[in-house]
N, C-alpha and C. Protein backbone atom coordinates (compact mmCIF):
# COMPACT_ATOMS: atom_id res chain seq x y z
N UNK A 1 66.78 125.21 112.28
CA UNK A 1 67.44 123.94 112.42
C UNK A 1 68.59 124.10 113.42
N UNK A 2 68.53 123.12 114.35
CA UNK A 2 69.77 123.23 115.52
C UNK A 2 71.02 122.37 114.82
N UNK A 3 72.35 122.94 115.58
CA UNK A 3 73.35 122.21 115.30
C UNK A 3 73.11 120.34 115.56
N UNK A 4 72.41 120.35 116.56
CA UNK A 4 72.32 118.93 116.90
C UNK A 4 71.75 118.38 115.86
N UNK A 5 70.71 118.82 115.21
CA UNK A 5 70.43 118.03 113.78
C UNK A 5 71.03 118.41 112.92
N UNK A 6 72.23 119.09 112.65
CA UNK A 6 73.04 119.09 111.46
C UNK A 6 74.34 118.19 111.27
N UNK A 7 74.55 117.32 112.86
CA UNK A 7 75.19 116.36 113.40
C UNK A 7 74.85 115.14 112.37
N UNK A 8 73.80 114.97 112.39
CA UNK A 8 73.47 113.90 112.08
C UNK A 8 73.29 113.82 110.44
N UNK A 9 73.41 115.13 110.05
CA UNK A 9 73.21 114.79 108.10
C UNK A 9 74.68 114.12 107.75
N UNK A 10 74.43 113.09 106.86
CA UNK A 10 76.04 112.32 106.85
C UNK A 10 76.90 113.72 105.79
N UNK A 11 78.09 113.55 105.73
CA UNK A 11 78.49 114.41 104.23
C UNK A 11 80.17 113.23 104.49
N UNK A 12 80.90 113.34 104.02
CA UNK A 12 82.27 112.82 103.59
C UNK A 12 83.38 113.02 104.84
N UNK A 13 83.30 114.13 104.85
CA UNK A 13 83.96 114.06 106.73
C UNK A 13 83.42 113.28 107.91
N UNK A 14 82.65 113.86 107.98
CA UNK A 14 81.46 112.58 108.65
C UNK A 14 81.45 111.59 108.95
N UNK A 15 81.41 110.85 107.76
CA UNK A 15 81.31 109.57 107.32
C UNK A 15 82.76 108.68 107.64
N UNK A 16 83.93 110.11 106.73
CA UNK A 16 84.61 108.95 107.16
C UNK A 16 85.30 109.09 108.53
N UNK A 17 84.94 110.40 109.15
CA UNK A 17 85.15 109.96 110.89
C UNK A 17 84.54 108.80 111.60
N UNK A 18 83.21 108.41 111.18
CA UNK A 18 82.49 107.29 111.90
C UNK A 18 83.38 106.28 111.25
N UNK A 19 83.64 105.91 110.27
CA UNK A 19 84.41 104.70 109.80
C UNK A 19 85.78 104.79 110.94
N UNK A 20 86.71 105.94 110.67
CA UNK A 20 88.27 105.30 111.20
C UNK A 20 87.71 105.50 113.05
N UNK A 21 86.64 105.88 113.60
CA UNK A 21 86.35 105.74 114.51
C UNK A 21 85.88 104.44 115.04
N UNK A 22 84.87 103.67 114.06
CA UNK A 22 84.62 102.42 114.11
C UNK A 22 82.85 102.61 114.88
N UNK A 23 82.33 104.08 114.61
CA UNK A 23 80.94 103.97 115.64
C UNK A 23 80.79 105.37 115.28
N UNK A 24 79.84 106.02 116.10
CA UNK A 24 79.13 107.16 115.82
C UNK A 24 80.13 108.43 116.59
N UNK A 25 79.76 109.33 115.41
CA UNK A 25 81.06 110.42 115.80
C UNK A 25 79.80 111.70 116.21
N UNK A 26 79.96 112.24 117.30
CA UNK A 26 78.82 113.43 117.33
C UNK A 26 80.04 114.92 117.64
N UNK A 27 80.16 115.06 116.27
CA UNK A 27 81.01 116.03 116.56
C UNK A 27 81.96 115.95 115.71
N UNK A 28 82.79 117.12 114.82
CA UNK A 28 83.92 116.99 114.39
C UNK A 28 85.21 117.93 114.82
N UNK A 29 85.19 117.92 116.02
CA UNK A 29 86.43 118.44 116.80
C UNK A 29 87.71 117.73 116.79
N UNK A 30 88.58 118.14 117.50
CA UNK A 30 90.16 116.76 117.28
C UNK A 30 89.32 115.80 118.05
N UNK A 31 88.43 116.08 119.86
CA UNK A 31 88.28 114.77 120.16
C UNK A 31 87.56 113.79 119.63
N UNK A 32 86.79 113.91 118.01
CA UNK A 32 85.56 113.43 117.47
C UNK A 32 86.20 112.14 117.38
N UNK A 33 86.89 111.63 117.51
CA UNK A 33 87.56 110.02 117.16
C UNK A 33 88.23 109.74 115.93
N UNK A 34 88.80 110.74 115.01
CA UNK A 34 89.54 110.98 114.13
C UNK A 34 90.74 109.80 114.61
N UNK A 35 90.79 108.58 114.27
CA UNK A 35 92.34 107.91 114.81
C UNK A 35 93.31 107.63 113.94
N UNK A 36 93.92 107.74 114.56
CA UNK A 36 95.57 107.70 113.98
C UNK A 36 96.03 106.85 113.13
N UNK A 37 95.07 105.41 113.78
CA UNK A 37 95.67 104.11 112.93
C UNK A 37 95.07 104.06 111.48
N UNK A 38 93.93 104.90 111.40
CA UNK A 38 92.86 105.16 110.15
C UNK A 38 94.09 106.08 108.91
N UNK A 39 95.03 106.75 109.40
CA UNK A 39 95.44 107.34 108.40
C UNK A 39 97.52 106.77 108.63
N UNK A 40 97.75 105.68 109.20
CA UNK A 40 98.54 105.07 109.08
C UNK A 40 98.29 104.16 108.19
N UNK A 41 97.22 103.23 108.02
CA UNK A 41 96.57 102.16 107.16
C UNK A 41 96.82 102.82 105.82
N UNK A 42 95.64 103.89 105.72
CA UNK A 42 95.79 104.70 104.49
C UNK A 42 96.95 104.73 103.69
N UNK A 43 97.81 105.16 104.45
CA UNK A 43 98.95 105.80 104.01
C UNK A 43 100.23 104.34 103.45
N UNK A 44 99.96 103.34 103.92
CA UNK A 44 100.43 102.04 103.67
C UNK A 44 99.66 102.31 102.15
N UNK A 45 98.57 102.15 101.61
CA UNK A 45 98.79 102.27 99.96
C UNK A 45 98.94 103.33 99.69
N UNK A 46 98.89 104.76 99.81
CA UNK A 46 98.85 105.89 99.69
C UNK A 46 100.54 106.15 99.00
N UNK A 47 101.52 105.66 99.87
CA UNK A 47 102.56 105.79 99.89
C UNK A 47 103.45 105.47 98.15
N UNK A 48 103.78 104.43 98.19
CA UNK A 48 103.78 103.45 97.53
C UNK A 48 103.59 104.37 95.53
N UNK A 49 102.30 104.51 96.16
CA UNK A 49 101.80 105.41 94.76
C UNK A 49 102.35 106.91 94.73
N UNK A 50 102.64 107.47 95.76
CA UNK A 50 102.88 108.81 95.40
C UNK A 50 104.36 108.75 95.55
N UNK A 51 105.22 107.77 96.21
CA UNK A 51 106.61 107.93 95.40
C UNK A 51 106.80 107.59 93.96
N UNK A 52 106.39 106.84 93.24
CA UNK A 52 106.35 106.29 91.99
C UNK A 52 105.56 107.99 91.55
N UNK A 53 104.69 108.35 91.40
CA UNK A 53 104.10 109.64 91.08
C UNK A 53 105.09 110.86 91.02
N UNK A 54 106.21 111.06 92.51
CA UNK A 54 107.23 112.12 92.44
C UNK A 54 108.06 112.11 91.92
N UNK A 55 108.39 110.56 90.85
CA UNK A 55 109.47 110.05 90.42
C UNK A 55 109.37 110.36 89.23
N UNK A 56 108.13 109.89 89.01
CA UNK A 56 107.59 110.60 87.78
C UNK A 56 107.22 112.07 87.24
N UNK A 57 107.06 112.86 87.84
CA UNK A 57 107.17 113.52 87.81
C UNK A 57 108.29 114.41 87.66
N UNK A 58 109.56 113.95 88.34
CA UNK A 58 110.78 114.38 87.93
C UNK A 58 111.96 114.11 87.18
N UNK A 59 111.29 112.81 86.70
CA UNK A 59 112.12 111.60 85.59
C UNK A 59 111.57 111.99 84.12
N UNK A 60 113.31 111.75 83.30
CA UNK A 60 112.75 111.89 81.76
C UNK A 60 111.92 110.87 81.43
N UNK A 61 111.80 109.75 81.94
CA UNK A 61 110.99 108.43 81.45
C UNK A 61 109.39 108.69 82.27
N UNK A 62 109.08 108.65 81.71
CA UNK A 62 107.53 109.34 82.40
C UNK A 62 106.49 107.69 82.70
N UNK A 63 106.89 106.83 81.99
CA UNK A 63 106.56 105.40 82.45
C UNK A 63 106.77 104.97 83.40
N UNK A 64 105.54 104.57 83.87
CA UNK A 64 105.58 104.63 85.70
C UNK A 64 105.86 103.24 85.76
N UNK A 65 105.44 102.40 84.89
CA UNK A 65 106.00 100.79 85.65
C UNK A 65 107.48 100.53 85.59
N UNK A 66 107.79 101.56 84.14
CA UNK A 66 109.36 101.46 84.43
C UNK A 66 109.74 102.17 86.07
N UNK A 67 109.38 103.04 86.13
CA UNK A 67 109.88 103.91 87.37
C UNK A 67 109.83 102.58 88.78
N UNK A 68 108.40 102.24 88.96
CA UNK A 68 107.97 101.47 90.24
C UNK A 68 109.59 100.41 90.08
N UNK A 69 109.67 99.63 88.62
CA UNK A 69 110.69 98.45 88.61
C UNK A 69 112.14 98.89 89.00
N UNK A 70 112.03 99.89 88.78
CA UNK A 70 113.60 100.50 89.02
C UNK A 70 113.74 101.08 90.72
N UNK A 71 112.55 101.34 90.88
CA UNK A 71 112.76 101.33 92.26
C UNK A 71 112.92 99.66 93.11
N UNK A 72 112.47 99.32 92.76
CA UNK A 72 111.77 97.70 93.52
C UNK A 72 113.40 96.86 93.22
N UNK A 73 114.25 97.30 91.87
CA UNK A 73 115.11 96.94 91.83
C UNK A 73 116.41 97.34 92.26
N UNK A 74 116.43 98.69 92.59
CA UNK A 74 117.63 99.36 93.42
C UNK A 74 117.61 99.88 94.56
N UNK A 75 115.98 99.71 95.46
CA UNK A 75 116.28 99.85 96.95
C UNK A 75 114.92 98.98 97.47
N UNK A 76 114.45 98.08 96.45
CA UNK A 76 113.89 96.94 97.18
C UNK A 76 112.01 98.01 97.36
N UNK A 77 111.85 96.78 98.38
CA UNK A 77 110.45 97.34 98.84
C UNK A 77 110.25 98.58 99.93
N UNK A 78 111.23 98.67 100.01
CA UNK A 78 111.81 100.02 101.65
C UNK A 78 111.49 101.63 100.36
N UNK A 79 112.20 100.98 99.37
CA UNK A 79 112.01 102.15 98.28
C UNK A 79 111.02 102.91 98.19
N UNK A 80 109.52 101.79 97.85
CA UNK A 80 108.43 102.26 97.58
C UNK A 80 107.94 102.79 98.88
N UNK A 81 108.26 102.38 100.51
CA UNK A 81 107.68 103.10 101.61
C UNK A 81 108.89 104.48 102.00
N UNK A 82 109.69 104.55 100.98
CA UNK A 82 110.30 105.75 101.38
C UNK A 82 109.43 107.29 101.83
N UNK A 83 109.41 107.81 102.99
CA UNK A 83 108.85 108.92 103.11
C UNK A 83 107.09 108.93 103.78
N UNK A 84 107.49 107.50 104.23
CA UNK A 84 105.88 106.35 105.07
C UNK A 84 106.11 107.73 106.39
N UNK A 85 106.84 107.88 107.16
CA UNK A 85 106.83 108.28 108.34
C UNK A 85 106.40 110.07 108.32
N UNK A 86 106.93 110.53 107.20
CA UNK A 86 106.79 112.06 106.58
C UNK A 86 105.45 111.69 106.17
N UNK A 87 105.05 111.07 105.53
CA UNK A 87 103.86 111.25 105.04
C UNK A 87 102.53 111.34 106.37
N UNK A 88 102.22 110.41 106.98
CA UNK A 88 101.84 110.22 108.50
C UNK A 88 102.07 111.50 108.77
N UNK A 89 103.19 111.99 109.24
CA UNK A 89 103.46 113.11 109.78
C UNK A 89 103.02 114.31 109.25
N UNK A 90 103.07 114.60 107.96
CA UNK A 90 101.60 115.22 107.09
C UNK A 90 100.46 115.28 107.08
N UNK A 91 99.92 114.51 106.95
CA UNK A 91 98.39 113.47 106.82
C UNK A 91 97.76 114.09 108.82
N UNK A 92 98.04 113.80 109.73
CA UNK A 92 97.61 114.02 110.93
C UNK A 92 97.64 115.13 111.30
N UNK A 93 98.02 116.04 110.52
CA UNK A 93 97.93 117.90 110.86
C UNK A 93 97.13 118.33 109.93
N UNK A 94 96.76 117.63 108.75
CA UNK A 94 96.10 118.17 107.71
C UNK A 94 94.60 117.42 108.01
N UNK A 95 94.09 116.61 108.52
CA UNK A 95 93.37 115.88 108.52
C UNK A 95 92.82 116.44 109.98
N UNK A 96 93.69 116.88 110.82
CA UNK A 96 92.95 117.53 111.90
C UNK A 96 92.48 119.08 111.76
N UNK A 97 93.27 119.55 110.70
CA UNK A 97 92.83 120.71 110.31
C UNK A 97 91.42 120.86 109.64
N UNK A 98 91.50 120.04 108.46
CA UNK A 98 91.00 120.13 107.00
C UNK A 98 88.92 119.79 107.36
N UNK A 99 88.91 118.19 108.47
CA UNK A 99 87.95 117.87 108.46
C UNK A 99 86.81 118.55 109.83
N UNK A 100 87.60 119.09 110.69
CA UNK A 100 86.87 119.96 111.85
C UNK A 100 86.39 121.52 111.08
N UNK A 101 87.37 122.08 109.96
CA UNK A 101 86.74 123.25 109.27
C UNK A 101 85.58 122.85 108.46
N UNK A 102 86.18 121.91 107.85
CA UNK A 102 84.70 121.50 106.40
C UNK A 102 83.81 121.42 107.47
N UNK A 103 83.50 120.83 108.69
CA UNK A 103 82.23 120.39 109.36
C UNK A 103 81.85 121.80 109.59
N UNK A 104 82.58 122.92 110.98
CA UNK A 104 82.27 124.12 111.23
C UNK A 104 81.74 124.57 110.04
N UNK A 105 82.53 124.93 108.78
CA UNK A 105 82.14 125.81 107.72
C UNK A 105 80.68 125.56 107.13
N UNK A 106 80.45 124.08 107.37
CA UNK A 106 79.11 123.49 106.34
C UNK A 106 78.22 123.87 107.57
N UNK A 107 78.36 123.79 108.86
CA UNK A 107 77.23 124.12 110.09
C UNK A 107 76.96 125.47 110.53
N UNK A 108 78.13 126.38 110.12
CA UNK A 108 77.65 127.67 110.51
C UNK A 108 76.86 127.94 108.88
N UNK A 109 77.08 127.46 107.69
CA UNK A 109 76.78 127.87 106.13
C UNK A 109 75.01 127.51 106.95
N UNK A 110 74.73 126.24 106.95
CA UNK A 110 73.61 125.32 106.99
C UNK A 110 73.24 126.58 108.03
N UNK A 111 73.55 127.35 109.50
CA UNK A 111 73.33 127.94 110.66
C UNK A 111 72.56 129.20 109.79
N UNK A 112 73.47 129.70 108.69
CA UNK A 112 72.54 131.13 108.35
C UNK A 112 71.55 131.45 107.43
N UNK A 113 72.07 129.78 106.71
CA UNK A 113 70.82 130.06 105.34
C UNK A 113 69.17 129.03 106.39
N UNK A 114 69.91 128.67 107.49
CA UNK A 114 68.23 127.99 108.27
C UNK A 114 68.05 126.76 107.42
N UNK A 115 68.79 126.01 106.79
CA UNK A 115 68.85 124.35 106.04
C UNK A 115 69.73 124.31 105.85
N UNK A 116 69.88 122.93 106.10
CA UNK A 116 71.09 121.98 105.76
C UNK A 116 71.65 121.83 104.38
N UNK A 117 73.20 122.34 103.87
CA UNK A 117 73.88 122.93 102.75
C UNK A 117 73.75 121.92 101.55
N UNK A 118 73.65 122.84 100.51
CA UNK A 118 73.65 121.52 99.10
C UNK A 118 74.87 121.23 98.81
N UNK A 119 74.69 120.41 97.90
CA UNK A 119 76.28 119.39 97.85
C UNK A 119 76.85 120.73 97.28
N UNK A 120 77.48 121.41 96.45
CA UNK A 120 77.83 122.25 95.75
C UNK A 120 78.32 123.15 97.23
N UNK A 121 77.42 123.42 98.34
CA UNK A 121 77.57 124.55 99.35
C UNK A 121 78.82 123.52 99.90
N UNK A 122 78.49 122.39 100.57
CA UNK A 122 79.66 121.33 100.87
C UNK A 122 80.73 121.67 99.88
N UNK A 123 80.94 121.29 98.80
CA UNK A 123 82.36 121.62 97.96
C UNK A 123 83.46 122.57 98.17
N UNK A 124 82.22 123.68 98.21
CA UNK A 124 82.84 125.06 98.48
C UNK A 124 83.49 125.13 99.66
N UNK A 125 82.84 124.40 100.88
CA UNK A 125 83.42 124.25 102.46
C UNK A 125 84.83 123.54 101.97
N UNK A 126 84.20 122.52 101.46
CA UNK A 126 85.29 121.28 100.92
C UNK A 126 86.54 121.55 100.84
N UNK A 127 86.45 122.79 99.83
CA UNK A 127 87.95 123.28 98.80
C UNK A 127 88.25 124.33 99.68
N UNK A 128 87.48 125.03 100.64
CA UNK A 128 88.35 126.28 101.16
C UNK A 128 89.04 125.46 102.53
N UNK A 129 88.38 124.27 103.16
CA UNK A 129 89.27 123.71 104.18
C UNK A 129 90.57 122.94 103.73
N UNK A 130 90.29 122.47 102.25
CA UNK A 130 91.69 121.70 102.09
C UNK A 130 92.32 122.70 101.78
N UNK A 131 91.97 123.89 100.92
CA UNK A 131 93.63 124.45 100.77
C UNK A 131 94.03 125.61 101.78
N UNK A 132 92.81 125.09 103.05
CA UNK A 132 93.68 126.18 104.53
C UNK A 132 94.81 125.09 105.07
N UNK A 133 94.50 123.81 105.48
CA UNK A 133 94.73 122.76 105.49
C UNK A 133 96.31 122.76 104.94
N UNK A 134 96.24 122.53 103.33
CA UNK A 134 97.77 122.62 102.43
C UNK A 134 98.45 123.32 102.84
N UNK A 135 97.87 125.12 103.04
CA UNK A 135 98.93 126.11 103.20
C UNK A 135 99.53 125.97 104.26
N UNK A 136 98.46 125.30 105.62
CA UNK A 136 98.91 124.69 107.04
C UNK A 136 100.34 123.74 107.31
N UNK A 137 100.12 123.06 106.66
CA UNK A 137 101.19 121.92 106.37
C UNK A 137 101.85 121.78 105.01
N UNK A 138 102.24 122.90 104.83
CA UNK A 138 103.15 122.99 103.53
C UNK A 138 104.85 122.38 103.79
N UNK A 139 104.95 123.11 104.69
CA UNK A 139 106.53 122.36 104.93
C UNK A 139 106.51 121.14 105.24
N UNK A 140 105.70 120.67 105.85
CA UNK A 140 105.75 119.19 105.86
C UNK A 140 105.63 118.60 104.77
N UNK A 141 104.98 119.14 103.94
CA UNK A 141 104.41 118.51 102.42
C UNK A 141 105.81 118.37 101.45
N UNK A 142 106.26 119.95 101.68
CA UNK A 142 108.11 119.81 101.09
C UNK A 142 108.58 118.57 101.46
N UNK A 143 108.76 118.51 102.89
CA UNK A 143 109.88 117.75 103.39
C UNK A 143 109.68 116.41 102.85
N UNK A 144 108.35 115.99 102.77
CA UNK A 144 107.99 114.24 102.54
C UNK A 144 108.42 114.82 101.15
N UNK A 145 108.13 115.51 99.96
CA UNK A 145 108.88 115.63 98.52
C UNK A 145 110.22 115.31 98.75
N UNK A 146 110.93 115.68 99.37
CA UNK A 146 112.88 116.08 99.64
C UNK A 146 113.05 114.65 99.83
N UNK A 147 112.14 114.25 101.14
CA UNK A 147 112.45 112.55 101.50
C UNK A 147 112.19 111.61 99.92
N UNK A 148 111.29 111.72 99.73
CA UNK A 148 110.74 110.73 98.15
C UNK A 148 111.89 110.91 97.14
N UNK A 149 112.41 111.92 96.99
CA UNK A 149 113.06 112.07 95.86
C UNK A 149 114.51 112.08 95.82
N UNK A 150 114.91 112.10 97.27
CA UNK A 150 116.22 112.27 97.68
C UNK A 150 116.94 110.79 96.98
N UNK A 151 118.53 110.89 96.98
CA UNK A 151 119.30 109.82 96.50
C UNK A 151 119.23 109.14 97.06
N UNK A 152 119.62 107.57 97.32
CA UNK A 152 119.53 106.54 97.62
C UNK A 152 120.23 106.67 98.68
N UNK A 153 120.48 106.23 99.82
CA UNK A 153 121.64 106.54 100.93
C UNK A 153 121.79 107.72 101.37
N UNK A 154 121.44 109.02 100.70
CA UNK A 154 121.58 110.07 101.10
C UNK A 154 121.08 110.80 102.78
N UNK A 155 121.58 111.45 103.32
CA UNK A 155 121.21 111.96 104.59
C UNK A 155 119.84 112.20 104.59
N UNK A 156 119.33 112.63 103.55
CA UNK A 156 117.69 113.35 103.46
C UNK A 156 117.12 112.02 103.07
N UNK A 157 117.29 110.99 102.35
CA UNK A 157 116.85 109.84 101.79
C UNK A 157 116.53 108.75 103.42
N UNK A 158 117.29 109.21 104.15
CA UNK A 158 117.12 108.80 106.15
C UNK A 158 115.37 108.84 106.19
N UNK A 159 115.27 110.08 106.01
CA UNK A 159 113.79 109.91 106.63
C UNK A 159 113.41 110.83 107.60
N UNK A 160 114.57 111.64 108.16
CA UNK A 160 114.52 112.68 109.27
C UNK A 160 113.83 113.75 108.69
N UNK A 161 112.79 113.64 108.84
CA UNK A 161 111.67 114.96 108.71
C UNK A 161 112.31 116.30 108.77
N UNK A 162 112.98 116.49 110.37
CA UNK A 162 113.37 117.75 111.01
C UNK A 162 114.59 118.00 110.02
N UNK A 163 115.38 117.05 109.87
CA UNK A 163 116.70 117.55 108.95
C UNK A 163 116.33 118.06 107.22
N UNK A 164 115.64 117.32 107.01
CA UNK A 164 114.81 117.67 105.55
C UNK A 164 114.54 119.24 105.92
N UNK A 165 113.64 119.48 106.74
CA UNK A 165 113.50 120.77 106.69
C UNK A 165 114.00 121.97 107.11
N UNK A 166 115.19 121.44 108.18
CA UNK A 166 116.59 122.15 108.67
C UNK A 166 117.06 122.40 107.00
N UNK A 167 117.70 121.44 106.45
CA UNK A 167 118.16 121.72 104.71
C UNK A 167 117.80 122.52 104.38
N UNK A 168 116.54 122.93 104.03
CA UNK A 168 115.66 123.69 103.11
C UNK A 168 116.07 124.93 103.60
N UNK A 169 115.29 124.90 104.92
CA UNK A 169 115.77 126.35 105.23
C UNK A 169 117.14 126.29 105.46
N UNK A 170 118.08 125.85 105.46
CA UNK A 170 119.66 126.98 105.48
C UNK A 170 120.29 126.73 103.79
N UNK A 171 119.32 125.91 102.78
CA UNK A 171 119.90 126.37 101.55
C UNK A 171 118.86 127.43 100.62
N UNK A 172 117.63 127.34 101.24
CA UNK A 172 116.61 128.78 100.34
C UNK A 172 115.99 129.15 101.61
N UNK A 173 116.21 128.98 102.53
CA UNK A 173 115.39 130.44 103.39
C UNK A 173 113.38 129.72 103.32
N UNK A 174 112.92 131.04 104.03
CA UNK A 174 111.58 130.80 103.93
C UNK A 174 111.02 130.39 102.74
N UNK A 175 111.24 131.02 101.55
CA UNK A 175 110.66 130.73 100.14
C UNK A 175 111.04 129.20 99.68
N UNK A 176 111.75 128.46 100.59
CA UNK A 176 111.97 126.93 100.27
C UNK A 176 110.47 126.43 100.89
């Protein structure tokens, strides 16, 4: 079986490259049509939920509608997109990483066994590209945490990516 017909088996990367592409993707390289505005959209509900999630996560009240109301009530709707621009800024290094490996990994897998991989062989591609992916963009991943959770007004609560992670490192060093 040639790579050119392993192009064409759909799997989840794939798929959703042809979607934020809007047409047929032959290829999952950065130039495959991976676009930008596909994981800006995203990230408009994406957002929203995973500040309410970090809040929770670090709040004694573990009730998230209390959490969402208390946000919505002490910094408005800006609250819930706190950490919109960090997140983006996450999301487009991990997403250029994560979905060009799963494709390579499933086409050279599909390249040695001579057929195209079972779902289970996909997974395995799946889970070893996202967490090359995570370890890839870990500090970024901090920094959008620091932004979400930071105080209200606070310098880090700004939104400055670079200063979030200037912080980190001159108050814990690499292990931040």
């Amino acid at each position: 079986m040639s790579i050119g017909t392993l192009e064409q088996s759909p799997s989840v990367p794939g798929v959703a490259l042809q979607f934020l592409h809007g047409g047929e993707v032959h290829g999952a390289g950065v130039g495959s049509g991976l676009r930008l505005e596909g994981l800006g959209v995203a990230c408009l509900i994406r957002v929203p939920s995973e500040v309410v999630k970090q809040r929770a996560q670090v709040s004694a009240s573990s009730r998230t509608f209390h959490i969402f109301s208390n946000i919505l009530r002490e910094e408005g709707i800006r609250g819930l997109y706190r950490g919109y621009k960090s997140t983006v800024l996450r999301e487009i290094p991990f997403s250029l990483v994560q979905f060009p490996l799963w494709e390579s990994l499933k086409a050279l897998w599909s390249w040695r066994q001579d057929h195209v991989v079972d779902s289970w062989q996909s997974a395995v591609c799946g889970a070893f590209a996202g967490g090359f992916a995570a370890a890839v963009t870990t500090p970024l991943d901090v920094a959008k945490t620091r932004i979400m959770l930071a105080k209200a007004g606070s310098s880090t609560a700004s939104g400055n990516v670079f200063s979030a992670l200037h912080e980190v490192w001159r108050s814990q060093g690499l292990a931040g």
